[in-house]
Protein backbone atom coordinates (compact mmCIF):
# COMPACT_ATOMS: atom_id res chain seq x y z
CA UNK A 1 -85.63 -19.74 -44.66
CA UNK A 2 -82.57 -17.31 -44.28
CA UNK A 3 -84.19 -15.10 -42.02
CA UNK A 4 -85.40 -18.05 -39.84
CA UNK A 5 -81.74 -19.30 -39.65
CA UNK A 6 -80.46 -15.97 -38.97
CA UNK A 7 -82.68 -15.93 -36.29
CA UNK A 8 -81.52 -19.29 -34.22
CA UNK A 9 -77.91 -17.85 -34.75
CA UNK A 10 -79.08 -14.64 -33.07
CA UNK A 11 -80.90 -16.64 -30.33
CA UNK A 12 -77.66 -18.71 -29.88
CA UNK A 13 -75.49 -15.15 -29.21
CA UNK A 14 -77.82 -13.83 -27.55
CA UNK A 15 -78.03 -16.60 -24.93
CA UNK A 16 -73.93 -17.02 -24.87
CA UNK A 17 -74.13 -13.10 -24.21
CA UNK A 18 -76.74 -13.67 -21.41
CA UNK A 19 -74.86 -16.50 -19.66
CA UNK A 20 -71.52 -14.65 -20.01
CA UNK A 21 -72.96 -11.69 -18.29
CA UNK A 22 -74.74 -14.02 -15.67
CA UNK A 23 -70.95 -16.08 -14.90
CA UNK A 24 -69.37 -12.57 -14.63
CA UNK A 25 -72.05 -11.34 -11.98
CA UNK A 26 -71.18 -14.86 -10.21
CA UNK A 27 -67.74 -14.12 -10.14
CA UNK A 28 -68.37 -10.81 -9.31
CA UNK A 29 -70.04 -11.63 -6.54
CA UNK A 30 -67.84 -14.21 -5.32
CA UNK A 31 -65.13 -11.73 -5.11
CA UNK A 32 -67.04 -9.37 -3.25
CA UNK A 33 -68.19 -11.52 -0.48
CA UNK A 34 -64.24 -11.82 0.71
CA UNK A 35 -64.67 -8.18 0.74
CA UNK A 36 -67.55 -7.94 3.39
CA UNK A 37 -70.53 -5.45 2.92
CA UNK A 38 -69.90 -2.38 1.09
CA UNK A 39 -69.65 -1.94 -2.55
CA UNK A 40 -66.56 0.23 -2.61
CA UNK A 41 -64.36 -2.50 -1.77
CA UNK A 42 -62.97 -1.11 1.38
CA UNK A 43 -63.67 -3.38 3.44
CA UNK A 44 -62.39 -5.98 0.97
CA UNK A 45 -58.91 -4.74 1.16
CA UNK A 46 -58.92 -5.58 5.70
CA UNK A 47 -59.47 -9.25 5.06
CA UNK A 48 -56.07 -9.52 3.21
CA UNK A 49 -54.30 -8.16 5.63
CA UNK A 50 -55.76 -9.30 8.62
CA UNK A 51 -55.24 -12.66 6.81
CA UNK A 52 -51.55 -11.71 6.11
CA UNK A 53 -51.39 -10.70 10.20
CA UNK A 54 -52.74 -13.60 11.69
CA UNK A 55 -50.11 -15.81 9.33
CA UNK A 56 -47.15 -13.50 10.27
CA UNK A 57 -43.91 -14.82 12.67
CA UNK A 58 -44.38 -14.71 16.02
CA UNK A 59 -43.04 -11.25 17.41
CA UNK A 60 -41.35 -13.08 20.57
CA UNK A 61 -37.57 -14.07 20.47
CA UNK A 62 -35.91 -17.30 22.24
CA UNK A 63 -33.07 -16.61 24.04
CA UNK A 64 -31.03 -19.84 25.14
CA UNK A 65 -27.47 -19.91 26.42
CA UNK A 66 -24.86 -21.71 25.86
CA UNK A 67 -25.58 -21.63 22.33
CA UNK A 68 -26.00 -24.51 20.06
CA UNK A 69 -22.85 -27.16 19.80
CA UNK A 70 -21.03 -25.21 22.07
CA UNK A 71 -18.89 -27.75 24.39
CA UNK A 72 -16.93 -27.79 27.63
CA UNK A 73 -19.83 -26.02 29.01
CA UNK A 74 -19.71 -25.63 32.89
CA UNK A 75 -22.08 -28.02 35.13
CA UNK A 76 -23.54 -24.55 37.25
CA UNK A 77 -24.81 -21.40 36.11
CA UNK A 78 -24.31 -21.24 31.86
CA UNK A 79 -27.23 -23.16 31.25
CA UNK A 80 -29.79 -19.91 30.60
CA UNK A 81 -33.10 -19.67 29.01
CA UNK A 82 -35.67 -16.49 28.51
CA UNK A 83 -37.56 -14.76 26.08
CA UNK A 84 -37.96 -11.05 24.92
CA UNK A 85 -41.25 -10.00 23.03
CA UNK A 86 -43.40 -12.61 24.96
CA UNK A 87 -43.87 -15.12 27.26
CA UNK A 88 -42.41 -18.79 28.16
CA UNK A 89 -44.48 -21.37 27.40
CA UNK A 90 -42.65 -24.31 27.32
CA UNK A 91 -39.19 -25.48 28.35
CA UNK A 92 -37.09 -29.08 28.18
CA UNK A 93 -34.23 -30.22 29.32
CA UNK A 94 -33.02 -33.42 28.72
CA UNK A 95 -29.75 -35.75 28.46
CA UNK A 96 -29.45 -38.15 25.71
CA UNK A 97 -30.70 -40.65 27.73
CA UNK A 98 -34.10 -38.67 28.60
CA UNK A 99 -33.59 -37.74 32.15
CA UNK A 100 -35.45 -34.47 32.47
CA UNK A 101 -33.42 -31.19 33.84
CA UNK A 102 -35.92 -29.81 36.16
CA UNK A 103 -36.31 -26.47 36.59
CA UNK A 104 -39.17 -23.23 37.04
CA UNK A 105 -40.22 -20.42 34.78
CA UNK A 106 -39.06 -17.24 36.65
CA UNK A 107 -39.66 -13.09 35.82
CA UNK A 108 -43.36 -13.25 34.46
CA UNK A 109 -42.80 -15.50 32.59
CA UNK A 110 -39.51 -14.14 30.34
CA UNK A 111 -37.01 -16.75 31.88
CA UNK A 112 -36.44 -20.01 32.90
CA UNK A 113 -33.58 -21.13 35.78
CA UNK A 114 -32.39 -25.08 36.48
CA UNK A 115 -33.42 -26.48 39.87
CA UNK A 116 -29.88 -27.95 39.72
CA UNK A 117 -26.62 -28.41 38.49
CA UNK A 118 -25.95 -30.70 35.26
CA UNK A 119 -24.39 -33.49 35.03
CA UNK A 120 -20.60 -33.18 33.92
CA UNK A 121 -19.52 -34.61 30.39
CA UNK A 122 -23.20 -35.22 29.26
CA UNK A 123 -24.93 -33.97 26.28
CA UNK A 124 -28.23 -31.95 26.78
CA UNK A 125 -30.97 -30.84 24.15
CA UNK A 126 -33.08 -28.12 24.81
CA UNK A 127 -36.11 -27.41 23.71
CA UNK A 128 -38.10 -23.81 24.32
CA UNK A 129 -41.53 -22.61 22.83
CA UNK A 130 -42.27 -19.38 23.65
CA UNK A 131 -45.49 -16.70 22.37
CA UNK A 132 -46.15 -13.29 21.73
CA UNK A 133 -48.86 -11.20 22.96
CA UNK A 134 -51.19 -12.56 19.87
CA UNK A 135 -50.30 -15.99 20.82
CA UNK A 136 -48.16 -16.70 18.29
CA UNK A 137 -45.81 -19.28 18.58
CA UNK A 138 -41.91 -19.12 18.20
CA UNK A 139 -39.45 -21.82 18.66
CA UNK A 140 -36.24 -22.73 19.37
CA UNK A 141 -33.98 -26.07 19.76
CA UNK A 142 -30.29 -26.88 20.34
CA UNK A 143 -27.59 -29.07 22.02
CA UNK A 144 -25.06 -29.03 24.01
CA UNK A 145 -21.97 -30.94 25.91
CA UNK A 146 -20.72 -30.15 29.36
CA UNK A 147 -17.15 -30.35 30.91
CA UNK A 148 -15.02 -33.25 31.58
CA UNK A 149 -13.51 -32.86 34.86
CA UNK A 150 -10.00 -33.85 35.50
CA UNK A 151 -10.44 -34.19 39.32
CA UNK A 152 -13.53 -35.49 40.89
CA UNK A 153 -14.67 -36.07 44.53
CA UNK A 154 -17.35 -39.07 45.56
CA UNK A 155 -19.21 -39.76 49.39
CA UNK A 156 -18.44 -42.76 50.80
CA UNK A 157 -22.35 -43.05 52.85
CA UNK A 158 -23.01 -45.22 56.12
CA UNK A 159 -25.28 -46.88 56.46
CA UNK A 160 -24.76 -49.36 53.31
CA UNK A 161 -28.12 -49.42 50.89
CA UNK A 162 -30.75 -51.57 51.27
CA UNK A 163 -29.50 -52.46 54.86
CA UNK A 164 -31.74 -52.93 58.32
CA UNK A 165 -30.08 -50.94 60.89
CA UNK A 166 -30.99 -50.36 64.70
CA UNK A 167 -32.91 -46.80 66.28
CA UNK A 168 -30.39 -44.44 66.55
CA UNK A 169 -28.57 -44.80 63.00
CA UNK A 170 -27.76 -41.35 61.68
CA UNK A 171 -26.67 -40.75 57.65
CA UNK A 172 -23.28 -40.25 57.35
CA UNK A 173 -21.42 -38.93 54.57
CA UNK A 174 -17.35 -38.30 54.22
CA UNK A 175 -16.07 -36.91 51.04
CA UNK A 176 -12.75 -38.21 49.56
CA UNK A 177 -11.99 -34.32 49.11
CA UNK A 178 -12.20 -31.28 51.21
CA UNK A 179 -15.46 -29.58 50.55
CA UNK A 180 -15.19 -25.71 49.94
CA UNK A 181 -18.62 -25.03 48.55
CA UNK A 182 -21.03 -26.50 51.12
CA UNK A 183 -23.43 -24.92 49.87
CA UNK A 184 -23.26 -26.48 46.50
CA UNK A 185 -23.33 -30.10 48.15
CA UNK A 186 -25.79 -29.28 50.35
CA UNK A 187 -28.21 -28.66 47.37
CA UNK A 188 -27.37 -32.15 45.95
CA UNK A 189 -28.22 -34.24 48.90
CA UNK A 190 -31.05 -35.00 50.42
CA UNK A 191 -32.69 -37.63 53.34
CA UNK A 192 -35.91 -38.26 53.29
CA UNK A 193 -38.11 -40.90 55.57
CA UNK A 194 -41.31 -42.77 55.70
CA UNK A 195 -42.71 -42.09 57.96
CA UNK A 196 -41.52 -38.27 57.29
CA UNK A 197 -39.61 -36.57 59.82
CA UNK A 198 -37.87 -33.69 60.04
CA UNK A 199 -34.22 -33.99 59.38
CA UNK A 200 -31.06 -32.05 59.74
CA UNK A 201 -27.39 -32.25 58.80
CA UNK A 202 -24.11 -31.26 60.48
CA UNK A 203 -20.84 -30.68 58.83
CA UNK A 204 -17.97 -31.86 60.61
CA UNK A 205 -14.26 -30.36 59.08
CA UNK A 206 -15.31 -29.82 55.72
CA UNK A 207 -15.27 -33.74 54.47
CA UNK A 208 -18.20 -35.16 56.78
CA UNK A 209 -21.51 -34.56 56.79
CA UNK A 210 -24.31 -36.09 58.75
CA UNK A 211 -27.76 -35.65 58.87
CA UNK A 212 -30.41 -37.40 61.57
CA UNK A 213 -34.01 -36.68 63.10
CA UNK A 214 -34.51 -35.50 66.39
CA UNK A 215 -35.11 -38.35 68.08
CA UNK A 216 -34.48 -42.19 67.18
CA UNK A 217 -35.46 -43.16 63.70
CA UNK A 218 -39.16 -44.59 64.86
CA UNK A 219 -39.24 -49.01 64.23
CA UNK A 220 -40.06 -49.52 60.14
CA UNK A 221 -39.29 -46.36 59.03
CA UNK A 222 -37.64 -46.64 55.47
CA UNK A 223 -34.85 -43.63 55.14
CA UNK A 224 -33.42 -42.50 51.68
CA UNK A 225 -30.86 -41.18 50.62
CA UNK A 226 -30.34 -39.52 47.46
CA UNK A 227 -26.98 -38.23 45.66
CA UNK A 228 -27.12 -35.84 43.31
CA UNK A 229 -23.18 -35.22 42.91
CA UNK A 230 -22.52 -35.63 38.95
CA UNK A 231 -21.24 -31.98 38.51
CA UNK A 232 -21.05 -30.32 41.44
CA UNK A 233 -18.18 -28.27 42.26
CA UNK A 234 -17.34 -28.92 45.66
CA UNK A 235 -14.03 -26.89 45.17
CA UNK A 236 -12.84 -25.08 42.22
CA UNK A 237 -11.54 -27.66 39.42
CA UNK A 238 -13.00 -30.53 41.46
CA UNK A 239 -16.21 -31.99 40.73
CA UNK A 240 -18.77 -34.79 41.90
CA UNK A 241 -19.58 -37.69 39.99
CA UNK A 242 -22.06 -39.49 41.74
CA UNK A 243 -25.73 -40.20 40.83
CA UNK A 244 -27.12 -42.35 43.43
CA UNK A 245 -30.06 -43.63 45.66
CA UNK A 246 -29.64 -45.38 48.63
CA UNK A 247 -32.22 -46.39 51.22
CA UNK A 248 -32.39 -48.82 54.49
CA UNK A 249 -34.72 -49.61 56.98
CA UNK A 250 -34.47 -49.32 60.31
CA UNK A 251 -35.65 -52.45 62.27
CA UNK A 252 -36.99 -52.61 65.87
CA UNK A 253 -35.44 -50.48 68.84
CA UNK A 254 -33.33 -51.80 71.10
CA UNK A 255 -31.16 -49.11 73.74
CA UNK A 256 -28.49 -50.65 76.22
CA UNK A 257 -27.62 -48.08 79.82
CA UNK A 258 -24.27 -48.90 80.85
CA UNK A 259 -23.82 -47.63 84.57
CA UNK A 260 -20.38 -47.51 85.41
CA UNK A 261 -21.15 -46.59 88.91
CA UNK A 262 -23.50 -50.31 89.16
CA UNK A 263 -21.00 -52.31 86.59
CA UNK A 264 -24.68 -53.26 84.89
CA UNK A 265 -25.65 -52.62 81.40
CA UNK A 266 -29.72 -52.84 81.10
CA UNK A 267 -30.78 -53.98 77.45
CA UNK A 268 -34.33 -52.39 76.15
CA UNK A 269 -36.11 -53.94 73.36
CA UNK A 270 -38.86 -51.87 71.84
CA UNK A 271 -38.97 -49.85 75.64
CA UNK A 272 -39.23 -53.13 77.69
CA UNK A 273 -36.50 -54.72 79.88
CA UNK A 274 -35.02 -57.42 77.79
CA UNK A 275 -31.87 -58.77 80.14
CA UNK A 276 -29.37 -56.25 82.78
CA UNK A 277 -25.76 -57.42 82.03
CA UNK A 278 -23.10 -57.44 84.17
CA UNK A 279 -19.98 -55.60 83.18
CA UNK A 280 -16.52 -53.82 83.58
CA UNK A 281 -15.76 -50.14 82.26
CA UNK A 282 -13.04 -48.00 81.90
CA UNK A 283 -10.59 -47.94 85.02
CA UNK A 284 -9.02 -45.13 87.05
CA UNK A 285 -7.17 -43.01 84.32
CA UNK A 286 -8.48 -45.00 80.99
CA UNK A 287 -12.64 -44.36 82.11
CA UNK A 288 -14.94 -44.79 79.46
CA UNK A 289 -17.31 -41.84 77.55
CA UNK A 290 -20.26 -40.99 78.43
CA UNK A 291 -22.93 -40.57 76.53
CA UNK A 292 -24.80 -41.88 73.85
CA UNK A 293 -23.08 -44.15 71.37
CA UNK A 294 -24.51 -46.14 68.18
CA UNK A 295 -22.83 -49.67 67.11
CA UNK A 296 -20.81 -48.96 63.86
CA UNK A 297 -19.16 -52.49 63.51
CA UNK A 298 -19.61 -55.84 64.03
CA UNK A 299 -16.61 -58.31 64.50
CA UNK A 300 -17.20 -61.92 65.46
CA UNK A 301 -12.83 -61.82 66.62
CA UNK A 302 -10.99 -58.95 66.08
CA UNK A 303 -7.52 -57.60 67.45
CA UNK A 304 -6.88 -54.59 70.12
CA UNK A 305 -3.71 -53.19 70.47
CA UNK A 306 -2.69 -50.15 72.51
CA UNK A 307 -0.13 -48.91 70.24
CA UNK A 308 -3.47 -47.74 67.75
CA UNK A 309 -5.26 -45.89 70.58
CA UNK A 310 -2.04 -44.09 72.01
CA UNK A 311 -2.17 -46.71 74.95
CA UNK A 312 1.81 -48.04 73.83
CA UNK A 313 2.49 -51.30 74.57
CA UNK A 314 -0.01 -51.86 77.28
CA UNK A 315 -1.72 -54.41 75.71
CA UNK A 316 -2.14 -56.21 72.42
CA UNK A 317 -5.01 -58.77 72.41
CA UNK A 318 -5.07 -60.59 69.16
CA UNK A 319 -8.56 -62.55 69.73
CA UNK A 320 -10.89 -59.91 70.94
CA UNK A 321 -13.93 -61.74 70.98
CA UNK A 322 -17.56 -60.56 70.01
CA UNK A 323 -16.42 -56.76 69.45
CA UNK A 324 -18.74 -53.83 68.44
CA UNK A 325 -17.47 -50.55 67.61
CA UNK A 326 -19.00 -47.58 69.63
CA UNK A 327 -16.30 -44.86 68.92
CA UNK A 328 -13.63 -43.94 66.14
CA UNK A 329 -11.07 -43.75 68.68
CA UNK A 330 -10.96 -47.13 70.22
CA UNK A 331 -14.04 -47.38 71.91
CA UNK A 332 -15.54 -51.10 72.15
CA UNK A 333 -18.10 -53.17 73.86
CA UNK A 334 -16.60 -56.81 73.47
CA UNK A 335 -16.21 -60.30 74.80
CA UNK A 336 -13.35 -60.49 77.85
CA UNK A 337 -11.75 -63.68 78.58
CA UNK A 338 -9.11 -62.69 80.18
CA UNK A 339 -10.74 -60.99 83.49
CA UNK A 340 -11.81 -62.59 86.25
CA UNK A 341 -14.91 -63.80 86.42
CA UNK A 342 -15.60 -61.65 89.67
CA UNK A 343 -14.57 -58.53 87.72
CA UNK A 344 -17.41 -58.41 86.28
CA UNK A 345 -20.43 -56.47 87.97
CA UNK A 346 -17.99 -55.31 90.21
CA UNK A 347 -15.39 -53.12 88.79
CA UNK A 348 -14.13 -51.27 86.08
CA UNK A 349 -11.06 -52.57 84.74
CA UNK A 350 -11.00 -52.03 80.99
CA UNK A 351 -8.91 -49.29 79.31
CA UNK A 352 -11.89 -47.07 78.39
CA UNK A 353 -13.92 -50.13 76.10
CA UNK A 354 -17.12 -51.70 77.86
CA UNK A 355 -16.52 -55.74 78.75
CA UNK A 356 -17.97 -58.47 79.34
CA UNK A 357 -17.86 -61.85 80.26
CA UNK A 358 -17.00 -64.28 77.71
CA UNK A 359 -14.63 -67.27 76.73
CA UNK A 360 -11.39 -67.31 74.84
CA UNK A 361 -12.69 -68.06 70.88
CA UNK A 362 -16.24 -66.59 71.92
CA UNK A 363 -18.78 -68.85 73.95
CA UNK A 364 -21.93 -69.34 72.59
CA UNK A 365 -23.43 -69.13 75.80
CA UNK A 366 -21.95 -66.16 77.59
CA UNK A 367 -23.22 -63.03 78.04
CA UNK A 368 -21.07 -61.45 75.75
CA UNK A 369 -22.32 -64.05 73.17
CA UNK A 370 -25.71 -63.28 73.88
CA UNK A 371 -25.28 -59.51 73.18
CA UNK A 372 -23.91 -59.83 70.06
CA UNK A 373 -26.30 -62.07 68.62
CA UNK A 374 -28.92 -59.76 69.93
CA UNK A 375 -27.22 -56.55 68.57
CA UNK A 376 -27.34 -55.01 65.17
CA UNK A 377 -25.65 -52.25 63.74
CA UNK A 378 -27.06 -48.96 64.55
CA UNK A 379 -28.32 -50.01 68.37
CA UNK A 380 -27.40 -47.37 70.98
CA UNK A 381 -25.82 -47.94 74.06
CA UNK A 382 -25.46 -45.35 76.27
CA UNK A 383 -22.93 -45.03 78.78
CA UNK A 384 -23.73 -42.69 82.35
CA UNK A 385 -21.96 -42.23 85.80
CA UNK A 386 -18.60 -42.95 84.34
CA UNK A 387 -15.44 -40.25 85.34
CA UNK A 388 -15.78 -38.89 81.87
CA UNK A 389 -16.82 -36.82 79.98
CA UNK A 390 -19.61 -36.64 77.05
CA UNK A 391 -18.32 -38.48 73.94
CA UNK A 392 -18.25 -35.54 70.82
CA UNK A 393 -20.84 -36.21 68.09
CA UNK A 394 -18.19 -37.04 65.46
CA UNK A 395 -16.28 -39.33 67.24
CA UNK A 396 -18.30 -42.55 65.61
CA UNK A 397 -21.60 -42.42 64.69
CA UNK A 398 -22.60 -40.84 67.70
CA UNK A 399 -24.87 -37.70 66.44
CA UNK A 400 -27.50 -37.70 69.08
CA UNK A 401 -24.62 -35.94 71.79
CA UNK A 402 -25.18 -32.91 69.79
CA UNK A 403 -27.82 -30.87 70.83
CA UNK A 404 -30.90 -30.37 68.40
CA UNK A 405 -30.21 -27.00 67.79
CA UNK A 406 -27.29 -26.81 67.21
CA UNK A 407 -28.44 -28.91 63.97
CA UNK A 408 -28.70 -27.12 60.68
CA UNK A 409 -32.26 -27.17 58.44
């Protein structure tokens, strides 16, 4: 009876003693497989550390300038981004309010450069993600706040947004500063069309700048005009502040020839013969331009006097009736009362403006009346045979006396 129970105890070690060695070869095992084949446990020792690698930083280093809180931060050139190490994968720009900074990854791929200039006292987050030749990842965000500038510049634009205007309306632009970085503004404007066109500008002094197509502005196209001013420095210490988008259409075509040889003014609409006008132009010593010239103003009664146009005391008419502006310097096509009806269609009596025939407080009948209600701002009329010479480009709205090439792209 001993012996037997001796015996189950003996059983009982010897099958602890047999499972023991059976969970040590499992474990065994189990440690060896992380190893790979081999049982010198060589090969065991490259998984760590290929582990270890793959887990490791990324080699490639963020560069971003200014650096983070910095403020006072100018609108052009301090913003800079690149990485050493590796590669750009991944750069944003944005103001508080989420308005992307566009821009392009330059130099294989190790920088990054702003399409523009930023806005001036605005905050901007960046955000960059570059990686290393193992394509690992590395990181890098901050903020900051550019300048406030103590003197600023806007454009006052013609034609005014979401307007109709005739054919021959160019873009015109005059800055309430002098411009010494054209350059810079250049960059931040641009006039587009629908139809698309090709369009060029023209700097006149260094506060006006104009921009057109070739020809006329085709019936229905839809022009746009976009400002991109906010922070640009149009002369040192003097910024932009504008952020704007302004569009108009332009509505059918309509081209008046004033012959001052004839004393007749043909009206066009959409190249057919609409009505031929009788008139009076400039007289001997006071002739009117030539050229072409594009209505700027409308008046329904307005007042001339000499005194404004270097004409003295000649004359000071204080109910001009039905009175478009064709010139900066004076030069009308209006209503005249005060001619005699025979004038008209047979001489040129004005003192350089086109007239014609009309009643004192403006008919509603007369030709004059007729013209005006047929006009809109932005219609050419363009003025040949006179004793004159060629009106200059800036003098009104009048772009198309430039010639094309003289245009810049």
């Amino acid at each position: 009876m001993t012996t037997a129970r001796t015996g189950r105890r003996g059983g009982r070690r010897a099958l602890s003693a047999l499972l023991l060695g059976m969970s040590l070869t499992l474990v065994t095992a189990c440690g060896g497989g992380s190893g790979g084949d081999g049982a010198d446990g060589k090969n065991g020792d490259r998984e760590p550390k290929g582990g270890q690698a793959s887990a490791a930083a990324s080699r490639a280093v963020v560069e971003v300038a200014p650096k983070d809180g910095a403020k006072d931060v100018d609108t052009s050139g301090a913003l800079r981004v690149g990485a050493s190490r590796g590669r750009l994968t991944e750069v944003k720009v944005t103001d508080t309010k989420g308005n992307p900074v566009p821009g392009r990854i330059t130099k294989g791929g190790t920088a990054w450069e702003p399409a523009l200039h930023l806005a001036a006292a605005t905050e901007y987050k960046v955000h960059v993600v570059a990686e290393d030749s193992a394509g690992r990842a590395a990181a890098k965000d901050s903020t900051f706040r550019t300048l406030v500038p103590k003197n600023t510049f806007v454009g006052y634009y013609t034609p005014e947004d979401g307007s109709k205007v005739g054919v021959g309306m160019p873009v015109s632009l005059h800055f309430t500063r002098g411009i010494t970085d054209p350059s810079a503004v250049e960059r931040a404007v641009t006039v587009t069309s629908k139809p698309a066109v090709e369009i060029r500008h023209k700097w006149y002094g260094n506060d006006r700048l104009d921009f057109r197509p070739e020809k006329y502005w085709a019936p229905g196209t839809k022009v746009t005009l976009k400002l991109s001013l906010d922070g640009v420095e149009g002369r040192p210490g003097v910024y932009g502040k504008q952020s704007k988008t302004v569009s108009f259409t332009v509505g059918r075509s309509q081209v008046s020839v004033v012959d001052a040889k004839k004393h007749t003014m043909r009206v066009e609409r959409d190249g057919k013969p609409l009505r031929t006008i009788p008139i009076t132009a400039g007289g001997p010593g006071t002739t009117t331009y030539n050229g072409q010239m594009v209505i700027s103003e409308k008046y329904p009664v307005t007042r001339m006097n000499g005194e404004t146009v270097g004409f003295g005391g000649e004359y000071d008419i204080k109910d001009v009736p039905h009175a478009m502006r064709l010139s900066t310097s004076g030069t009308f096509i209006h209503g005249n009362y005060w001619s005699g009806a025979g004038t008209f269609g047979n001489a040129n009596a004005s003192h350089g403006c086109v007239g014609l025939l009309d009643t004192r407080g403006g008919g509603t009948s007369t030709p004059a009346a007729w013209f005006y209600a047929h006009s809109m701002i932005g219609d050419v009329v363009t003025v040949k045979n006179s004793a004159d010479k060629t009106i200059q480009w800036w003098n009104g709205l009048n772009a198309w006396n430039l010639p094309w090439d003289q245009w810049e792209k």
